[in-house]
PDB file of N, CA and C in Angstrom:
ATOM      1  N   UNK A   1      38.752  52.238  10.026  1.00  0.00           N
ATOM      2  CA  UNK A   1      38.054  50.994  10.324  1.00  0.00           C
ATOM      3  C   UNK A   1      37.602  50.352   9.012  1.00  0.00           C
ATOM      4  N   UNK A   2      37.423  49.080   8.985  1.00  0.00           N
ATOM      5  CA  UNK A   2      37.158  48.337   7.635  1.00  0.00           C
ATOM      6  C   UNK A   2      35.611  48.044   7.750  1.00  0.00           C
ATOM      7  N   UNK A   3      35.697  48.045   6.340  1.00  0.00           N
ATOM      8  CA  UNK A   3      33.851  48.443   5.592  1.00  0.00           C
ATOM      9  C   UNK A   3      33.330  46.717   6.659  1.00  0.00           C
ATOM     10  N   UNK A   4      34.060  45.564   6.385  1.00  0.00           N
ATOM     11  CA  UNK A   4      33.487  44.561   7.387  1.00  0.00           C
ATOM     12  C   UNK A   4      34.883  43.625   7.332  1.00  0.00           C
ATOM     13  N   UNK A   5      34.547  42.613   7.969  1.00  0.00           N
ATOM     14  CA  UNK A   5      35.303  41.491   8.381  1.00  0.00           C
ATOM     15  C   UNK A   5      35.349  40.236   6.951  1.00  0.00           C
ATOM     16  N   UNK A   6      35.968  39.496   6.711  1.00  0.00           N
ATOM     17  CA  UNK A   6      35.684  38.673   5.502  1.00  0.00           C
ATOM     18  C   UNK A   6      36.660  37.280   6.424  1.00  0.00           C
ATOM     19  N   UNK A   7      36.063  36.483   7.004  1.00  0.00           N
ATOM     20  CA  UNK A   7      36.807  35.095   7.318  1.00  0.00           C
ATOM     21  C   UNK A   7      36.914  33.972   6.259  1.00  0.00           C
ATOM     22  N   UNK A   8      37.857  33.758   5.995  1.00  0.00           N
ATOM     23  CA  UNK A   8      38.954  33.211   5.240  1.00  0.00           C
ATOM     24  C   UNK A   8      39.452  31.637   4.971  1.00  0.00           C
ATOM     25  N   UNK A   9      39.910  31.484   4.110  1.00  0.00           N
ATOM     26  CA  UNK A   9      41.317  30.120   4.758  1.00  0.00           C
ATOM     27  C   UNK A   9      41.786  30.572   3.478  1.00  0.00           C
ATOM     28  N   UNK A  10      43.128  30.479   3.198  1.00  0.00           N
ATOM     29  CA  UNK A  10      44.689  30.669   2.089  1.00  0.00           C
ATOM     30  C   UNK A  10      43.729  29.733   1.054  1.00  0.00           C
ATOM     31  N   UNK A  11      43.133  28.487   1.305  1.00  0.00           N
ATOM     32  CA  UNK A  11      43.045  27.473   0.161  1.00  0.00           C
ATOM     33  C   UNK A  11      41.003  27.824  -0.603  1.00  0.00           C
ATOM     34  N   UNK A  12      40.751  28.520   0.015  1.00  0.00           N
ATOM     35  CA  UNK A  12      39.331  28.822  -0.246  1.00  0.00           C
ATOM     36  C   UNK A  12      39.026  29.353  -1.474  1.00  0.00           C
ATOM     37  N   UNK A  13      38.539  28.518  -2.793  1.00  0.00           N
ATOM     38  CA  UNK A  13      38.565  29.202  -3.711  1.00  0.00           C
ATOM     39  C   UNK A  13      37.242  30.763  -3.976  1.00  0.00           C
ATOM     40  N   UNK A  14      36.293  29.667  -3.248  1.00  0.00           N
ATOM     41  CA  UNK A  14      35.365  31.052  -3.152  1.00  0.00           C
ATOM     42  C   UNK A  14      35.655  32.491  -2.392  1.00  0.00           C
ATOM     43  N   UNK A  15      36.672  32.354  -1.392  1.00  0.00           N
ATOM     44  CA  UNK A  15      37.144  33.277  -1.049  1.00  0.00           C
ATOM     45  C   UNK A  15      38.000  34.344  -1.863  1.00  0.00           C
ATOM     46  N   UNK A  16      38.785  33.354  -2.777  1.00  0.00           N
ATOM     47  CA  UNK A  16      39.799  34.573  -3.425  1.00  0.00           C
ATOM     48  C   UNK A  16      38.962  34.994  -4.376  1.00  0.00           C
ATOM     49  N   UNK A  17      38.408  33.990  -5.301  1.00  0.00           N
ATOM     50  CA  UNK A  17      37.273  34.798  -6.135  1.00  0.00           C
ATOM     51  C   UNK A  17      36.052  36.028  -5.691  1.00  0.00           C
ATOM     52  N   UNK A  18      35.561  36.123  -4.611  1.00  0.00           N
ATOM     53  CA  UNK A  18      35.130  37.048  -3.798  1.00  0.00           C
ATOM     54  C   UNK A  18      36.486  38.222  -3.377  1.00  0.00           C
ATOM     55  N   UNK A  19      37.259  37.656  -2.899  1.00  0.00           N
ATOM     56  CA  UNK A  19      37.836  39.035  -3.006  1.00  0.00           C
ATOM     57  C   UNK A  19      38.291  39.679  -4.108  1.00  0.00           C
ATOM     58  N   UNK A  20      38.959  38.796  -5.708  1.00  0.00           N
ATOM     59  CA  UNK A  20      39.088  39.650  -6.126  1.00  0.00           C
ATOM     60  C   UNK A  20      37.982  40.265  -6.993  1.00  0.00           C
ATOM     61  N   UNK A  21      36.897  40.266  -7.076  1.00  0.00           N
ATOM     62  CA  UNK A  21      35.528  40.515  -7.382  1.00  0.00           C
ATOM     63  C   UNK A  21      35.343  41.723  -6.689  1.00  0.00           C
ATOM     64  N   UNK A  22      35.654  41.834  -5.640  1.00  0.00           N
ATOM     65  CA  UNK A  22      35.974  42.959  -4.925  1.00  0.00           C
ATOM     66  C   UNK A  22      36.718  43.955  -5.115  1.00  0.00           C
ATOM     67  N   UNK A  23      37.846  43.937  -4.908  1.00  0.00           N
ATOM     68  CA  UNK A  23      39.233  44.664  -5.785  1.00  0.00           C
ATOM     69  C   UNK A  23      38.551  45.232  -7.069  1.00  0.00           C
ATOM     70  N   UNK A  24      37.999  44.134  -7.770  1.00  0.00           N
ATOM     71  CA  UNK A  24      37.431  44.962  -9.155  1.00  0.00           C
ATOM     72  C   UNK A  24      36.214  46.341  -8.821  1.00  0.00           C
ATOM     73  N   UNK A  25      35.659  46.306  -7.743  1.00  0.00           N
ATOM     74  CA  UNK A  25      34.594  46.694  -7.314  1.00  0.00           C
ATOM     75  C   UNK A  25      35.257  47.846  -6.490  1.00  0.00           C
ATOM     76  N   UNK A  26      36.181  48.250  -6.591  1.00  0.00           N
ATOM     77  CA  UNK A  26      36.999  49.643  -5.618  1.00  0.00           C
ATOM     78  C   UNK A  26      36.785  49.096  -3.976  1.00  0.00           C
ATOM     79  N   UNK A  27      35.857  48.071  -3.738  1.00  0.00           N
ATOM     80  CA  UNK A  27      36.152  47.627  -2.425  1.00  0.00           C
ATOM     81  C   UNK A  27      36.912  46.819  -1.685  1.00  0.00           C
ATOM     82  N   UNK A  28      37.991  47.527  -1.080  1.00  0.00           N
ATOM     83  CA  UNK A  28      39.380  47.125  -0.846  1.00  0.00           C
ATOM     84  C   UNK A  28      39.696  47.351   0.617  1.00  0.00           C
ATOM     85  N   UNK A  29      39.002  48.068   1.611  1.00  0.00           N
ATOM     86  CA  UNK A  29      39.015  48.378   2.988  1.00  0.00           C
ATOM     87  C   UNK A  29      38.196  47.405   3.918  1.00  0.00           C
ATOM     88  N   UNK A  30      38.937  46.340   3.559  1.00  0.00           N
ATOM     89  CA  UNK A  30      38.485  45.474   4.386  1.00  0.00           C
ATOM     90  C   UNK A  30      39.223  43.858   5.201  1.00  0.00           C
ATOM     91  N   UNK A  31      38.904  43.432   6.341  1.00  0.00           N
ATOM     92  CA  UNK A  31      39.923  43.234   7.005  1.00  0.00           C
ATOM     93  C   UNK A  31      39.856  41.617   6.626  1.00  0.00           C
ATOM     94  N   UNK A  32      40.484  40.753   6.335  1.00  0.00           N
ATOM     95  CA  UNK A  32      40.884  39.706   6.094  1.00  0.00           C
ATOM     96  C   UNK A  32      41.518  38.637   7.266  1.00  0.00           C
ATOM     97  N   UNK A  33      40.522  38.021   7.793  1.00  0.00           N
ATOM     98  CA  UNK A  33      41.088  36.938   9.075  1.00  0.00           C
ATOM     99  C   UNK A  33      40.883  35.326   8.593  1.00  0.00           C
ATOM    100  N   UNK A  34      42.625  34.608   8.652  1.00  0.00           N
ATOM    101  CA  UNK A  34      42.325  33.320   8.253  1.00  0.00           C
ATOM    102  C   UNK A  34      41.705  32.626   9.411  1.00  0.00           C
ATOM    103  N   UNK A  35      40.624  31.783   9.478  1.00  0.00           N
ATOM    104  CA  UNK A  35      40.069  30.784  10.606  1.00  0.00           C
ATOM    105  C   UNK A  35      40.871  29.736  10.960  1.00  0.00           C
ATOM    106  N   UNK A  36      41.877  29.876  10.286  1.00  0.00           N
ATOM    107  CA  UNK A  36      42.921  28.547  10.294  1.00  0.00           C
ATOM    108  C   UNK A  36      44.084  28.794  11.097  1.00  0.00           C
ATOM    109  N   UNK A  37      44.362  30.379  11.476  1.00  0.00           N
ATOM    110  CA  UNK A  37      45.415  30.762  12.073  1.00  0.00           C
ATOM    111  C   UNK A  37      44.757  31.521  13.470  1.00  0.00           C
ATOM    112  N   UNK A  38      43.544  31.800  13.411  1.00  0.00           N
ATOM    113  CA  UNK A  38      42.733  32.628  14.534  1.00  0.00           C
ATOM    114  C   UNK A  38      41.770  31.338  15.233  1.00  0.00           C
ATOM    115  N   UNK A  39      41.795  31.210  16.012  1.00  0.00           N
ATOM    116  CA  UNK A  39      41.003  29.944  17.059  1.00  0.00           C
ATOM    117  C   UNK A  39      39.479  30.919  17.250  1.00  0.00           C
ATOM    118  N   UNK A  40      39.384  32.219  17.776  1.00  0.00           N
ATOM    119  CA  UNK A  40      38.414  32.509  18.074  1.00  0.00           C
ATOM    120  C   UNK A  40      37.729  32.716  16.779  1.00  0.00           C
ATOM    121  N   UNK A  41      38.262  33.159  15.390  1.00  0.00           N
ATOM    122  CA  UNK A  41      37.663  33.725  14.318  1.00  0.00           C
ATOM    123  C   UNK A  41      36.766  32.569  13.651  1.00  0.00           C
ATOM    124  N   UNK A  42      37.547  31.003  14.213  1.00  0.00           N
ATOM    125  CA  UNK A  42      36.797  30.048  13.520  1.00  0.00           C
ATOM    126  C   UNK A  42      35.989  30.219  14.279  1.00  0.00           C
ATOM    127  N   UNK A  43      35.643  29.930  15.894  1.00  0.00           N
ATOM    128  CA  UNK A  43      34.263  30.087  16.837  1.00  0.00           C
ATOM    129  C   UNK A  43      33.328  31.209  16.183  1.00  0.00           C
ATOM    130  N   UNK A  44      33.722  32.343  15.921  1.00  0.00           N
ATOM    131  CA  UNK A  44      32.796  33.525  15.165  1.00  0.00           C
ATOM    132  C   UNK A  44      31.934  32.844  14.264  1.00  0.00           C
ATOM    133  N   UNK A  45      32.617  32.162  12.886  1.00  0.00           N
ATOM    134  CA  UNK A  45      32.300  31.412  11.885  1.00  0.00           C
ATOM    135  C   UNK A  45      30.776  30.709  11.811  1.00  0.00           C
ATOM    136  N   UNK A  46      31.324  29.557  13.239  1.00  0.00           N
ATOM    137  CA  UNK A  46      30.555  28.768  13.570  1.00  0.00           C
ATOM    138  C   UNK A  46      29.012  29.225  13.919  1.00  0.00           C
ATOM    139  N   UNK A  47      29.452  30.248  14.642  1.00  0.00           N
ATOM    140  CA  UNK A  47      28.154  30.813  15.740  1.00  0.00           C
ATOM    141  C   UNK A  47      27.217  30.687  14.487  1.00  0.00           C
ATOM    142  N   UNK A  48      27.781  31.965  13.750  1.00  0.00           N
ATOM    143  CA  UNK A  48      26.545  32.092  12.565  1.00  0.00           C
ATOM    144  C   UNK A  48      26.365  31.497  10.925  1.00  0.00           C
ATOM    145  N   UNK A  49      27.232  30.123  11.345  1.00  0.00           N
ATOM    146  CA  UNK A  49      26.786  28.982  10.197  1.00  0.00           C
ATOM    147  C   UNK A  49      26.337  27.887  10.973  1.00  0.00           C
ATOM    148  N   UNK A  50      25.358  28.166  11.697  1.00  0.00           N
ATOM    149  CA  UNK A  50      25.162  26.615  12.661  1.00  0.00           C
ATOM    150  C   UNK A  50      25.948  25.472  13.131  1.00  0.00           C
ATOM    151  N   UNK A  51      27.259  26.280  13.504  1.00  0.00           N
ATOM    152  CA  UNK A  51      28.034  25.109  13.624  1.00  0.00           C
ATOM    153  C   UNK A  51      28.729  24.728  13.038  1.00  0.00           C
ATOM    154  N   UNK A  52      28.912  25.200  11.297  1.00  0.00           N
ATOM    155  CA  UNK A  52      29.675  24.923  10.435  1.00  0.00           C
ATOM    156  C   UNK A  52      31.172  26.278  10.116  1.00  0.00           C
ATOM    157  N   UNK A  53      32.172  25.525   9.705  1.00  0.00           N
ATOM    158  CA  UNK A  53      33.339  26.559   9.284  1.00  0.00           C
ATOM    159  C   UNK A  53      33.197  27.319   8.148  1.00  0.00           C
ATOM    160  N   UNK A  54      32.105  27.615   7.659  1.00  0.00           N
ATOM    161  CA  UNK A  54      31.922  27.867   5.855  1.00  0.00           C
ATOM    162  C   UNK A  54      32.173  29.278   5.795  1.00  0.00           C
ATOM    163  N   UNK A  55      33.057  29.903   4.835  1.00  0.00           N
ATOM    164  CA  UNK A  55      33.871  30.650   4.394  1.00  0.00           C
ATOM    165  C   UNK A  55      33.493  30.418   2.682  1.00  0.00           C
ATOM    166  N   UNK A  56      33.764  31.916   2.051  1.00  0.00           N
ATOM    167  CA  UNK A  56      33.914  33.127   3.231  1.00  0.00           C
ATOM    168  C   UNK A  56      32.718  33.738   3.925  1.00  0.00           C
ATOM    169  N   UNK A  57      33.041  33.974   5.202  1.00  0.00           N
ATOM    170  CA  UNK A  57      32.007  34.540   5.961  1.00  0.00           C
ATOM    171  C   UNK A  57      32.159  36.272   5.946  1.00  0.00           C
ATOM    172  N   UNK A  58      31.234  36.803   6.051  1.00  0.00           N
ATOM    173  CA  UNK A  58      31.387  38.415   5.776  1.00  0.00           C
ATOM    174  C   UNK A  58      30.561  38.702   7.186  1.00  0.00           C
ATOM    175  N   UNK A  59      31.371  39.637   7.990  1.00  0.00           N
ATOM    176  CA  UNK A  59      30.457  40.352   9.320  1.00  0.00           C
ATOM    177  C   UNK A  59      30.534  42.125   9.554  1.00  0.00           C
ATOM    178  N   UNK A  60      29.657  42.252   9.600  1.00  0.00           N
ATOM    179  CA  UNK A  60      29.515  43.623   8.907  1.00  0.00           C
ATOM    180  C   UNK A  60      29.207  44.898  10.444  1.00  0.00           C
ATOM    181  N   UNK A  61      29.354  45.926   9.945  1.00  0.00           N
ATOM    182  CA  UNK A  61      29.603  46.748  11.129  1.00  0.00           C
ATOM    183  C   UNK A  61      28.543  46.346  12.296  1.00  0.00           C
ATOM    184  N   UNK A  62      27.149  46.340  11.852  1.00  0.00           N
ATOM    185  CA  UNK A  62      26.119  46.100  12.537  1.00  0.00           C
ATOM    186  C   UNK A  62      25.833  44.706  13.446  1.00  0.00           C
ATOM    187  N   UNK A  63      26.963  43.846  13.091  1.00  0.00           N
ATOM    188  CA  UNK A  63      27.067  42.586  13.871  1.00  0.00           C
ATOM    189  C   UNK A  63      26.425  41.495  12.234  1.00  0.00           C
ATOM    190  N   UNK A  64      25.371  42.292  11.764  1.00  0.00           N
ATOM    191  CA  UNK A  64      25.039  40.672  10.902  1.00  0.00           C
ATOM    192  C   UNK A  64      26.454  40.282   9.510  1.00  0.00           C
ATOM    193  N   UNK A  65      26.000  39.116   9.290  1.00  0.00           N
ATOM    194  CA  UNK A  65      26.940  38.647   9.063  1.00  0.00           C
ATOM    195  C   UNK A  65      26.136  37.720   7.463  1.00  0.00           C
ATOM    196  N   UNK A  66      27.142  37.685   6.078  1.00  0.00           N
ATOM    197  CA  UNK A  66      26.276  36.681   5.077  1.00  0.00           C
ATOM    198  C   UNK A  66      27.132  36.035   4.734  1.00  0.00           C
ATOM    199  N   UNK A  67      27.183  34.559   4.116  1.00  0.00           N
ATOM    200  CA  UNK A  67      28.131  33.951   3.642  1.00  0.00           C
ATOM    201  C   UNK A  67      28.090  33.513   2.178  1.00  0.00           C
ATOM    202  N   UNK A  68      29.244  33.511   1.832  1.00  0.00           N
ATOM    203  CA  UNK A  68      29.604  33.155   0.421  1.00  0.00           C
ATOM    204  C   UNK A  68      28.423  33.889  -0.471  1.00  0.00           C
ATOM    205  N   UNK A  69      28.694  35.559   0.126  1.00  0.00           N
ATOM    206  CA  UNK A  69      27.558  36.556  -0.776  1.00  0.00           C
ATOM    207  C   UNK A  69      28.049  36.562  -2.013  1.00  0.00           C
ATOM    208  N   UNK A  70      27.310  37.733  -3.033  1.00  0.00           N
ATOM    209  CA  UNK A  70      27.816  37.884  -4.330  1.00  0.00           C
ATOM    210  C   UNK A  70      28.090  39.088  -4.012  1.00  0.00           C
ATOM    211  N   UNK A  71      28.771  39.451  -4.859  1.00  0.00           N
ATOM    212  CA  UNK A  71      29.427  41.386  -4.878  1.00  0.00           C
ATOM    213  C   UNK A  71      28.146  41.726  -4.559  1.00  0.00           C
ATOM    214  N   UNK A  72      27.034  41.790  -5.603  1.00  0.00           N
ATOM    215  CA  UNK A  72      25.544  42.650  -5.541  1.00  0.00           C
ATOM    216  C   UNK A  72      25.623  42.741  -3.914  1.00  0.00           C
ATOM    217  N   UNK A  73      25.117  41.158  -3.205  1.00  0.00           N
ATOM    218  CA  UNK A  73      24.918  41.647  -1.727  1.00  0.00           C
ATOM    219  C   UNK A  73      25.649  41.988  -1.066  1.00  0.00           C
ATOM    220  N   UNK A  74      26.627  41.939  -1.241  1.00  0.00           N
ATOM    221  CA  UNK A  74      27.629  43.200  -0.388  1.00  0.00           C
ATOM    222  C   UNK A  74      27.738  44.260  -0.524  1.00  0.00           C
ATOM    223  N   UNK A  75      27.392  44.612  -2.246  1.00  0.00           N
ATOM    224  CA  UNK A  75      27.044  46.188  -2.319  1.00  0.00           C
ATOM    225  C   UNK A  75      25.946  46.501  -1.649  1.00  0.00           C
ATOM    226  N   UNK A  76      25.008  46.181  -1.907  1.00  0.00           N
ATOM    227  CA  UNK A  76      23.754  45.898  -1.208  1.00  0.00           C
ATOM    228  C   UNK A  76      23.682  46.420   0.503  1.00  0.00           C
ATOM    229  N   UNK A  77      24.327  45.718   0.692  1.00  0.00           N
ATOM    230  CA  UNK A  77      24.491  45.694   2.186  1.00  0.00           C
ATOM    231  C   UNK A  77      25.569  46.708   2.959  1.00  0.00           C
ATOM    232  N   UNK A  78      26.242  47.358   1.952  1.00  0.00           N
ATOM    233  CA  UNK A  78      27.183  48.351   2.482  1.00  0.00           C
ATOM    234  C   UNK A  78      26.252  49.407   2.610  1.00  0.00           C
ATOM    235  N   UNK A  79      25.565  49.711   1.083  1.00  0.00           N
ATOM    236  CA  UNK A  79      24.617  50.865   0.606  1.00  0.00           C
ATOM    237  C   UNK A  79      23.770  50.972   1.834  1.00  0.00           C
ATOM    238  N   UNK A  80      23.180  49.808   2.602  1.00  0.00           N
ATOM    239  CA  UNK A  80      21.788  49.856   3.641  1.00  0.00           C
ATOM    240  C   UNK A  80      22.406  50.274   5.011  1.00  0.00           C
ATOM    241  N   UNK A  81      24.293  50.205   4.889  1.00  0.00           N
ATOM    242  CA  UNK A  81      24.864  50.796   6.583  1.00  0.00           C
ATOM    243  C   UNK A  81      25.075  52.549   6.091  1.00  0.00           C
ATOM    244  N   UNK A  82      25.331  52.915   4.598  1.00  0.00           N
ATOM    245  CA  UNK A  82      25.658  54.106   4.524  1.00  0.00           C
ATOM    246  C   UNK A  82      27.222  54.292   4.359  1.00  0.00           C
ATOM    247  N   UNK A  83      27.714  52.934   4.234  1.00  0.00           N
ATOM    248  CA  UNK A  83      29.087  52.886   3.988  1.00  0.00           C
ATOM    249  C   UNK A  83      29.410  52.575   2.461  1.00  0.00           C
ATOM    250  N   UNK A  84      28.461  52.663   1.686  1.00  0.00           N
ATOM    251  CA  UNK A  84      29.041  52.959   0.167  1.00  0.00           C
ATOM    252  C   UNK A  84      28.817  53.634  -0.738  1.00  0.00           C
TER     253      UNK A  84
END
């Protein structure tokens, strides 16, 4: 199972820079959904940006979810499930 969810689009620069920020960071088990090709993944999006598509969105085992984090809070936030 993947450390969390990371919603997407191909053209998102903050996205690829977050992931590969990641990659540098040995954190690599994780699942990648474009909102542009998934109908429900954009509804996910929305729920917990008020309505907005803003990417990248990160949703994490526990249901919460942060957007356009920095590595720190994702380390952060892995460390507080026990998954890093």
């Amino acid at each position: 199972m993947a450390l969390f969810t990371m919603y997407s689009t191909p053209w998102c620069g903050y996205c690829h820079r977050l992931k590969s920020a990641l990659e540098r960071e040995g954190i690599t088990d994780i699942e990648i959904v474009d909102i542009e090709q998934v109908p429900e993944a954009a509804q996910i999006v929305e729920k917990v940006n008020n309505g907005n598509q803003t990417v990248p969105t990160l949703v994490y085992s526990d249901g919460t979810a942060q957007t356009n984090p920095s590595v720190a809070q994702v380390k952060a936030k892995l460390t507080e499930l026990g998954e890093l």
